[in-house]
PDB file of N, CA and C in Angstrom:
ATOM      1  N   UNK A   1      94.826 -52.997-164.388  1.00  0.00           N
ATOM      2  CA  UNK A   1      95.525 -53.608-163.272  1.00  0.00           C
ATOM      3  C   UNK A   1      96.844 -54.158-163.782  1.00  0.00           C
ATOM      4  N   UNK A   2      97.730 -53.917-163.278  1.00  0.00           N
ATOM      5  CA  UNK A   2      99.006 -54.078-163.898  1.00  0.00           C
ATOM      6  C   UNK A   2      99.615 -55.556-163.324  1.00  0.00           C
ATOM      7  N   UNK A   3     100.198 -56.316-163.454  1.00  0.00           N
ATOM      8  CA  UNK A   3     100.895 -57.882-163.559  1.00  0.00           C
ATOM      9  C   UNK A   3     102.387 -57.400-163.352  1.00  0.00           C
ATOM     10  N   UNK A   4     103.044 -56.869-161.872  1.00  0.00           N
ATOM     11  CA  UNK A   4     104.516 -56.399-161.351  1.00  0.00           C
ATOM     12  C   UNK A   4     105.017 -57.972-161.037  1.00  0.00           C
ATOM     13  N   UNK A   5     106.443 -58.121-161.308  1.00  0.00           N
ATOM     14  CA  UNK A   5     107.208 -59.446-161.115  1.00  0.00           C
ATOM     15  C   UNK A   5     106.881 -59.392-159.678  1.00  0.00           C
ATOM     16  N   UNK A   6     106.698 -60.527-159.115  1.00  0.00           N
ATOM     17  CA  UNK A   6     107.385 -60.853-157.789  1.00  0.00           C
ATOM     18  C   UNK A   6     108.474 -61.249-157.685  1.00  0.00           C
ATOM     19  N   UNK A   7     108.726 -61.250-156.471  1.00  0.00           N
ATOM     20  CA  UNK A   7     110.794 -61.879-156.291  1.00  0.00           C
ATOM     21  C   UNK A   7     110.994 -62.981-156.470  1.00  0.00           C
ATOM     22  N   UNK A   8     110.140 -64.070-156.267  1.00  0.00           N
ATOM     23  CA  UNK A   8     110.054 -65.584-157.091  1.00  0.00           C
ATOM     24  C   UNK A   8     110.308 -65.541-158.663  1.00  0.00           C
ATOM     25  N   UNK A   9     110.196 -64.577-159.721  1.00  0.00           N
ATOM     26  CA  UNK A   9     110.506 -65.130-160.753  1.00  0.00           C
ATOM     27  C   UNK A   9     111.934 -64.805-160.900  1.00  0.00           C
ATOM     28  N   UNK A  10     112.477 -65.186-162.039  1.00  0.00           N
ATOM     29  CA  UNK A  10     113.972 -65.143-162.554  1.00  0.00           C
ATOM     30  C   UNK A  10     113.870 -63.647-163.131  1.00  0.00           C
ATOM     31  N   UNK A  11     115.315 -63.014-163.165  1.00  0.00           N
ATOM     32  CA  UNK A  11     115.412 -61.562-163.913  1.00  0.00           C
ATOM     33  C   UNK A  11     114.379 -62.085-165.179  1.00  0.00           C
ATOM     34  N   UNK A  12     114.828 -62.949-166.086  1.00  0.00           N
ATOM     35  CA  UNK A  12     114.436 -62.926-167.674  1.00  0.00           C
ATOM     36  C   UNK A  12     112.619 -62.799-166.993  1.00  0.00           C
ATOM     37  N   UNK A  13     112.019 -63.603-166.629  1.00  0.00           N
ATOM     38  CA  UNK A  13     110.371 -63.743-166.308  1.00  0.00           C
ATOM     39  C   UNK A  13     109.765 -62.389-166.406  1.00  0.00           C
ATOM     40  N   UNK A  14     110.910 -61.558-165.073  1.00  0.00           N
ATOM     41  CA  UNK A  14     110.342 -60.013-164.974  1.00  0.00           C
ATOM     42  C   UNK A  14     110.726 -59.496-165.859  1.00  0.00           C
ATOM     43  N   UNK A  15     111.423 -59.517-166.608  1.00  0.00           N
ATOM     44  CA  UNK A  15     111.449 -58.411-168.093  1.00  0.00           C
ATOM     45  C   UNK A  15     110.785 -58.774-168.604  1.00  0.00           C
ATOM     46  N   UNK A  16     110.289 -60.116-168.706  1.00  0.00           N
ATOM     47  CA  UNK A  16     109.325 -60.886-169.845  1.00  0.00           C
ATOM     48  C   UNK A  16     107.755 -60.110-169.265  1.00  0.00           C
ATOM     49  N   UNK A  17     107.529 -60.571-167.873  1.00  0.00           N
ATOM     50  CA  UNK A  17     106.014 -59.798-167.852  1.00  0.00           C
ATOM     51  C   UNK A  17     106.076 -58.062-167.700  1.00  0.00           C
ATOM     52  N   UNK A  18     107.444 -57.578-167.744  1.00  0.00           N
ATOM     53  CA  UNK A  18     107.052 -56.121-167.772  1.00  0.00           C
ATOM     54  C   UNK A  18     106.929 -55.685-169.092  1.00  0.00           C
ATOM     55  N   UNK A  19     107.765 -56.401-170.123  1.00  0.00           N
ATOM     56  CA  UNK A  19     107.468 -56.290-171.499  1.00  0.00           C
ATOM     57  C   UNK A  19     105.900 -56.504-171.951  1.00  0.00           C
ATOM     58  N   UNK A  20     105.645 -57.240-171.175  1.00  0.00           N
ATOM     59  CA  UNK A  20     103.939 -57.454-171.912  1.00  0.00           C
ATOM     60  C   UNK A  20     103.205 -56.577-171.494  1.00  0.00           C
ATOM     61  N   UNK A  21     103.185 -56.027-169.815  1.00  0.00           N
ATOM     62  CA  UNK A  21     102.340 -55.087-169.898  1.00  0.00           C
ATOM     63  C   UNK A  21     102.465 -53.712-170.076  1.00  0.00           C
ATOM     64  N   UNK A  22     104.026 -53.564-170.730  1.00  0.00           N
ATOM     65  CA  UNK A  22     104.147 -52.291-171.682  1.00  0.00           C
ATOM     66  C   UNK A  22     103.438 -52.128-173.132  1.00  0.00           C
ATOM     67  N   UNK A  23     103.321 -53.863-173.613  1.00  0.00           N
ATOM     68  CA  UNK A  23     102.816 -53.912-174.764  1.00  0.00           C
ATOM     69  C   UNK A  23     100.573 -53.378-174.576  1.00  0.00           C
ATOM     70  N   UNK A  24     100.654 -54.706-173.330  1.00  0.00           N
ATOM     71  CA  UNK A  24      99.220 -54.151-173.208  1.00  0.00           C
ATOM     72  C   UNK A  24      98.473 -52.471-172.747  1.00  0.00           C
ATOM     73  N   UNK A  25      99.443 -51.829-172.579  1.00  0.00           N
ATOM     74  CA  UNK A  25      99.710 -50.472-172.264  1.00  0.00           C
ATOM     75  C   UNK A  25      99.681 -50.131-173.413  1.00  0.00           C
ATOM     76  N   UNK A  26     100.296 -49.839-174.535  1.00  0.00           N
ATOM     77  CA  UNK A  26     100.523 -49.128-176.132  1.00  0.00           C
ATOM     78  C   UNK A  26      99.332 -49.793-176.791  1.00  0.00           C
ATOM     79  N   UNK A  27      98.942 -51.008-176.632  1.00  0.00           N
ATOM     80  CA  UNK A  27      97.699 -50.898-177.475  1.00  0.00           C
ATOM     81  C   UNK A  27      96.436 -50.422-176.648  1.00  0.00           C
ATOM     82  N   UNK A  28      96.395 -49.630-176.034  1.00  0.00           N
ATOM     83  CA  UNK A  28      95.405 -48.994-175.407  1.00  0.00           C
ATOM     84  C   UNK A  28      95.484 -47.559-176.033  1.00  0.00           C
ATOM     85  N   UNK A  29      96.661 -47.269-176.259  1.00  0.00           N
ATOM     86  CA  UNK A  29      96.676 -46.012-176.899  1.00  0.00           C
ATOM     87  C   UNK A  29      95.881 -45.837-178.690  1.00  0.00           C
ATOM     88  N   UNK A  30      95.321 -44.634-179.140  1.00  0.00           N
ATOM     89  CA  UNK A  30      94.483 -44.370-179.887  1.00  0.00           C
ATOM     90  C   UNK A  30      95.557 -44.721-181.257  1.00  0.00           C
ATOM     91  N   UNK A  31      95.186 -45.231-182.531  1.00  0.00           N
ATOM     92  CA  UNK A  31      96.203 -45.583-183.676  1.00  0.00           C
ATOM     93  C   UNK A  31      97.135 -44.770-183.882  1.00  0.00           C
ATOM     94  N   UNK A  32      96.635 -43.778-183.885  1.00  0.00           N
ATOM     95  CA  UNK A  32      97.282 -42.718-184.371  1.00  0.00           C
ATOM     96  C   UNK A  32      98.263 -41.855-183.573  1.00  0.00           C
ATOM     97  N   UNK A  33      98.228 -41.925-182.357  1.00  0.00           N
ATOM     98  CA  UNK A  33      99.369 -42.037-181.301  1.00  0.00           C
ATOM     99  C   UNK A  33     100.774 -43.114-181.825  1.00  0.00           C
ATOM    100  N   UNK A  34     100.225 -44.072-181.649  1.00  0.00           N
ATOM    101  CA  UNK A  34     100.821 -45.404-181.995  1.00  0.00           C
ATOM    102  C   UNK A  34     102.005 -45.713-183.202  1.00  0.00           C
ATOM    103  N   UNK A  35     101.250 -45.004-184.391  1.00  0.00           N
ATOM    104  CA  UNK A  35     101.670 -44.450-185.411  1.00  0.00           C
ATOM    105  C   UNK A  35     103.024 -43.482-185.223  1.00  0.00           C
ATOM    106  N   UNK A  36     102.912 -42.505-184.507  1.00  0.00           N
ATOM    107  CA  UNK A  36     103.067 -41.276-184.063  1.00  0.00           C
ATOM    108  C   UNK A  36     104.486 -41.469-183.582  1.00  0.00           C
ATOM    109  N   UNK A  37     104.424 -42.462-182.618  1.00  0.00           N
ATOM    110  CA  UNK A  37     105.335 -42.754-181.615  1.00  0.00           C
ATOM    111  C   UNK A  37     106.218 -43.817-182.067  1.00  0.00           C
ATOM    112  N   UNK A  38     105.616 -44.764-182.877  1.00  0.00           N
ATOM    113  CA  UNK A  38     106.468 -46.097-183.468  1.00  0.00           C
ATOM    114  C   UNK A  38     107.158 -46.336-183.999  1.00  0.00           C
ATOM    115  N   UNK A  39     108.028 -45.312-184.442  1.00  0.00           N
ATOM    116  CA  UNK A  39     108.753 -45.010-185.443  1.00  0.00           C
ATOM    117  C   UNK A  39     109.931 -44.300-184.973  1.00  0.00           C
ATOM    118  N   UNK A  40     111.486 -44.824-185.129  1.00  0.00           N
ATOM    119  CA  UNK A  40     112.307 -43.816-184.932  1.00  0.00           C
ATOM    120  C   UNK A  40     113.133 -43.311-186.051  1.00  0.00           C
ATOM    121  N   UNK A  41     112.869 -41.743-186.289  1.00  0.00           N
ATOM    122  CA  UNK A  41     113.330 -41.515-187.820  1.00  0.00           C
ATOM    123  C   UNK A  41     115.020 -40.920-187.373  1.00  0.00           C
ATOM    124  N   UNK A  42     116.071 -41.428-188.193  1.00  0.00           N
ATOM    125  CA  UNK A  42     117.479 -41.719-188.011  1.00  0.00           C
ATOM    126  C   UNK A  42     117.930 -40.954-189.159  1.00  0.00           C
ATOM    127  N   UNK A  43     118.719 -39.915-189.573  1.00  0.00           N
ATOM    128  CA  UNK A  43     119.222 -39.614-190.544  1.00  0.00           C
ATOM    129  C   UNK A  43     120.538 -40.496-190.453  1.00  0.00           C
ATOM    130  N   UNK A  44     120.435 -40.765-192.098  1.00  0.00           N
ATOM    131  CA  UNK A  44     121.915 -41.613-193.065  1.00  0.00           C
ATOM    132  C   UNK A  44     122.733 -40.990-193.289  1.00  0.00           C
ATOM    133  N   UNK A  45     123.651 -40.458-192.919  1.00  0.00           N
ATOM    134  CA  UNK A  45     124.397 -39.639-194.096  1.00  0.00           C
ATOM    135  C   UNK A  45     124.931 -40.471-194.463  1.00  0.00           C
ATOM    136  N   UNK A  46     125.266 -39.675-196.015  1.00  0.00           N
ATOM    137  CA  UNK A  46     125.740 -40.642-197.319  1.00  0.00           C
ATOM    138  C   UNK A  46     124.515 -41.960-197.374  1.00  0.00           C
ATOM    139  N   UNK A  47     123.629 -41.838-197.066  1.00  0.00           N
ATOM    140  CA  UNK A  47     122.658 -42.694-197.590  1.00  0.00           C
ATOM    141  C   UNK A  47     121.410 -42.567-198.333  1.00  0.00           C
ATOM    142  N   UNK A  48     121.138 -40.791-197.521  1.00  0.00           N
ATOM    143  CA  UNK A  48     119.635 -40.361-197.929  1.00  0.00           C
ATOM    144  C   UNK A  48     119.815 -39.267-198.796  1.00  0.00           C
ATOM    145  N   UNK A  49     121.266 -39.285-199.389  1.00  0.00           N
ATOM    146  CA  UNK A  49     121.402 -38.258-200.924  1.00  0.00           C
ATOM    147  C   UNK A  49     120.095 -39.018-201.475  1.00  0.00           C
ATOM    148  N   UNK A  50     119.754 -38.066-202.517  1.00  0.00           N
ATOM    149  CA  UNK A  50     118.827 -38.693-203.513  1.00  0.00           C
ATOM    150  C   UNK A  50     119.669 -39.284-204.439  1.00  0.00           C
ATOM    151  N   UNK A  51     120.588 -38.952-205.110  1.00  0.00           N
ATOM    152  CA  UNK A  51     121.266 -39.629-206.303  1.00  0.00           C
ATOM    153  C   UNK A  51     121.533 -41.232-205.970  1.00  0.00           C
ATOM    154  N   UNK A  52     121.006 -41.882-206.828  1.00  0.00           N
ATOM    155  CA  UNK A  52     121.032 -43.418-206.852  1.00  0.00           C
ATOM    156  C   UNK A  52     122.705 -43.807-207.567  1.00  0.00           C
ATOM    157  N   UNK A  53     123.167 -44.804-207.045  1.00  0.00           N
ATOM    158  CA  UNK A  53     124.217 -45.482-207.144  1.00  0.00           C
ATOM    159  C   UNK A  53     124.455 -46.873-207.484  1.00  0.00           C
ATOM    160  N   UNK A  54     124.943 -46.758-208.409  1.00  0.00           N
ATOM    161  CA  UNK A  54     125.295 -48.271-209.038  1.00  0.00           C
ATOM    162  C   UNK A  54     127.454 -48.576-209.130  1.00  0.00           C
ATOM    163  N   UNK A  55     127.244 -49.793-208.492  1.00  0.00           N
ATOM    164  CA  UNK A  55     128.590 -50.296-208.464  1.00  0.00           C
ATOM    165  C   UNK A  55     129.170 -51.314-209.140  1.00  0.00           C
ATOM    166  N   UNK A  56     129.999 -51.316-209.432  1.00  0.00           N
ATOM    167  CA  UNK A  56     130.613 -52.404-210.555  1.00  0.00           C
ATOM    168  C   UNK A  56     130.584 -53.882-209.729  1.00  0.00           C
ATOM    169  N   UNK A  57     131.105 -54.116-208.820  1.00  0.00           N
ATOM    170  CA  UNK A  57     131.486 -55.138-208.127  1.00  0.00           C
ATOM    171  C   UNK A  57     131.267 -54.600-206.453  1.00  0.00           C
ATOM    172  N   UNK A  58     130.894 -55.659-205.407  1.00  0.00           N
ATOM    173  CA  UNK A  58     130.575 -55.207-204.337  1.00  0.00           C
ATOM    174  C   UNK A  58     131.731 -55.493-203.775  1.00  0.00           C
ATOM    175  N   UNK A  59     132.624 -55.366-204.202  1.00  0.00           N
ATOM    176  CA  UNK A  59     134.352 -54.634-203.551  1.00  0.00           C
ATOM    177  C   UNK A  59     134.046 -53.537-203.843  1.00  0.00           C
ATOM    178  N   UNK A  60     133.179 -52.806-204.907  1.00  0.00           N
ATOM    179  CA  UNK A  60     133.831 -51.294-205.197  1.00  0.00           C
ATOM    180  C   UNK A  60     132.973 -50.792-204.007  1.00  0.00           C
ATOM    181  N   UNK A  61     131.719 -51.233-203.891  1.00  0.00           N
ATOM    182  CA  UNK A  61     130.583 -51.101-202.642  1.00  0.00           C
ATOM    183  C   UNK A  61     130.881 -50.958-201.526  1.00  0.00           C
ATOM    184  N   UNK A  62     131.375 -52.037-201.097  1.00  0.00           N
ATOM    185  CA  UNK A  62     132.289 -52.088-199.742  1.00  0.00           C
ATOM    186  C   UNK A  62     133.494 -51.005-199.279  1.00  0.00           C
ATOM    187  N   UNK A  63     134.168 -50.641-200.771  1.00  0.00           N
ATOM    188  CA  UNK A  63     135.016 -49.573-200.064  1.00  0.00           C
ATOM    189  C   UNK A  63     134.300 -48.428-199.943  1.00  0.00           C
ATOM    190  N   UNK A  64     133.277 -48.103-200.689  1.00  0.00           N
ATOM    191  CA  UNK A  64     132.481 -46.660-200.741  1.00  0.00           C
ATOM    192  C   UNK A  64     131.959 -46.699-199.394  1.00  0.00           C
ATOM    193  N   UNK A  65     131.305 -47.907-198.862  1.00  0.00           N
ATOM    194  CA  UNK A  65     130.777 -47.993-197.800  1.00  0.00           C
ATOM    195  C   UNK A  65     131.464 -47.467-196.549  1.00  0.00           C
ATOM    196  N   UNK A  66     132.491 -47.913-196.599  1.00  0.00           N
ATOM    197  CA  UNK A  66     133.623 -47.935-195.624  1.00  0.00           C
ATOM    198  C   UNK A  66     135.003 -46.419-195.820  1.00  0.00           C
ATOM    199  N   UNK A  67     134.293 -45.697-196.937  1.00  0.00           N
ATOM    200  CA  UNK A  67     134.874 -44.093-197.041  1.00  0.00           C
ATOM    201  C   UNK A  67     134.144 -43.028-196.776  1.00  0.00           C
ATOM    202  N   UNK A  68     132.757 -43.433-196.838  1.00  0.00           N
ATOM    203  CA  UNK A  68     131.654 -42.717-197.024  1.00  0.00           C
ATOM    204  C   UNK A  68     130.422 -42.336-196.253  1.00  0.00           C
ATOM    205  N   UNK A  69     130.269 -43.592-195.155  1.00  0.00           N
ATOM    206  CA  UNK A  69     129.203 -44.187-194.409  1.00  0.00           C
ATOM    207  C   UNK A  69     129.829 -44.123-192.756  1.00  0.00           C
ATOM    208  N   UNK A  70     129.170 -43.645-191.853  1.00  0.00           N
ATOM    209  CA  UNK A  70     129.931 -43.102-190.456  1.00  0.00           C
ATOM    210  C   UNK A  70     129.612 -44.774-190.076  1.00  0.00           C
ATOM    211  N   UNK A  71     130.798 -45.305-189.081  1.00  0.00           N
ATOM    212  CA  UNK A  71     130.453 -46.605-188.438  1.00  0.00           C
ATOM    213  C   UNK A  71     129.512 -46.906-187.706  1.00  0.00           C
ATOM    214  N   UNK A  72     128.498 -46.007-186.966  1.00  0.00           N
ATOM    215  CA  UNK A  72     127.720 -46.370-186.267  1.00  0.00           C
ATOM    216  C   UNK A  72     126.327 -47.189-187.416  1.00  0.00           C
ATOM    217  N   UNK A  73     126.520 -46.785-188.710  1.00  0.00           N
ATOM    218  CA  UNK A  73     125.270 -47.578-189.210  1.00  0.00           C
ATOM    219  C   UNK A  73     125.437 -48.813-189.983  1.00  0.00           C
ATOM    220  N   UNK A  74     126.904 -49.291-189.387  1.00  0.00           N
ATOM    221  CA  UNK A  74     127.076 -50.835-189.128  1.00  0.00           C
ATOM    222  C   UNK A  74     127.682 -51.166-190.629  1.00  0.00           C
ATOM    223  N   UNK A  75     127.599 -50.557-191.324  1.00  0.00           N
ATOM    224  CA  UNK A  75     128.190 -50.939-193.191  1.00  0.00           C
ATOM    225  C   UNK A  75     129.827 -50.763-193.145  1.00  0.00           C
ATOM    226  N   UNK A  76     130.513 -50.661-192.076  1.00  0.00           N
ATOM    227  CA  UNK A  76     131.934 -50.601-192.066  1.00  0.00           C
ATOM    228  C   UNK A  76     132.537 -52.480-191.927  1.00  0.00           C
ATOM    229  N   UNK A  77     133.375 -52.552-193.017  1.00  0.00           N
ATOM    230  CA  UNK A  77     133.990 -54.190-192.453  1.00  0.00           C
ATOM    231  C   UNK A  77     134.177 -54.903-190.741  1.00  0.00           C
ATOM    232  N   UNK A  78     134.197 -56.239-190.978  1.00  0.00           N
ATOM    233  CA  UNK A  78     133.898 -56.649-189.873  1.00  0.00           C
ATOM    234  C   UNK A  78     136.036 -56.509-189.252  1.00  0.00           C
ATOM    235  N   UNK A  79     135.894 -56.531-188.211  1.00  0.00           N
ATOM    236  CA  UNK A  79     137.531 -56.549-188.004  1.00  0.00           C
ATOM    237  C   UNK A  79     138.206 -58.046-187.994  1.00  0.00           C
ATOM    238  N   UNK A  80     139.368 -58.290-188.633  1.00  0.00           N
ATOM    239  CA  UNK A  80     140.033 -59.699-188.649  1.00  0.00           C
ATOM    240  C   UNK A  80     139.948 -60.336-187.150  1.00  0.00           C
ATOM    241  N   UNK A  81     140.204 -60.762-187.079  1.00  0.00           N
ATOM    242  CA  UNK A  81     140.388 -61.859-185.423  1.00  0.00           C
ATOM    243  C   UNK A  81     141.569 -62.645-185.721  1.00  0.00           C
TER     244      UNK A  81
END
């Protein structure tokens, strides 16, 4: 039996009880589903070379990061303000 917001609660309440009974929903599912599904696998580039890397100073880090590493996986400098 599912727990739907009524129009009395606040937006946050109804995300809050639809979140739970998404949660009580997934643990109904068998582990190994769960397993299956729980996971989102993301390729790195320039991260998931195998060759391991060592840097002198994490300036030298930071620029490799920021020559090497596409911006969406957040290792690019923050911008001045």
């Amino acid at each position: 039996m599912s727990t739907l917001p009524s129009r009395s609660t606040s937006p946050d309440e109804a995300d809050d009880l639809l979140f739970r009974e998404q949660c009580r929903r997934q643990m109904q599912r068998p582990l190994e589903a769960r397993m299956k599904y729980g996971f989102c696998r993301v390729s790195r580039p320039g991260l998931d070379v195998p060759a391991s890397r060592v840097f002198a100073s994490t300036r030298a880090y930071r620029e490799w990061c920021a020559a090497n590493l596409p911006a969406y996986l957040g290792y690019q400098p923050a911008p001045l303000e």
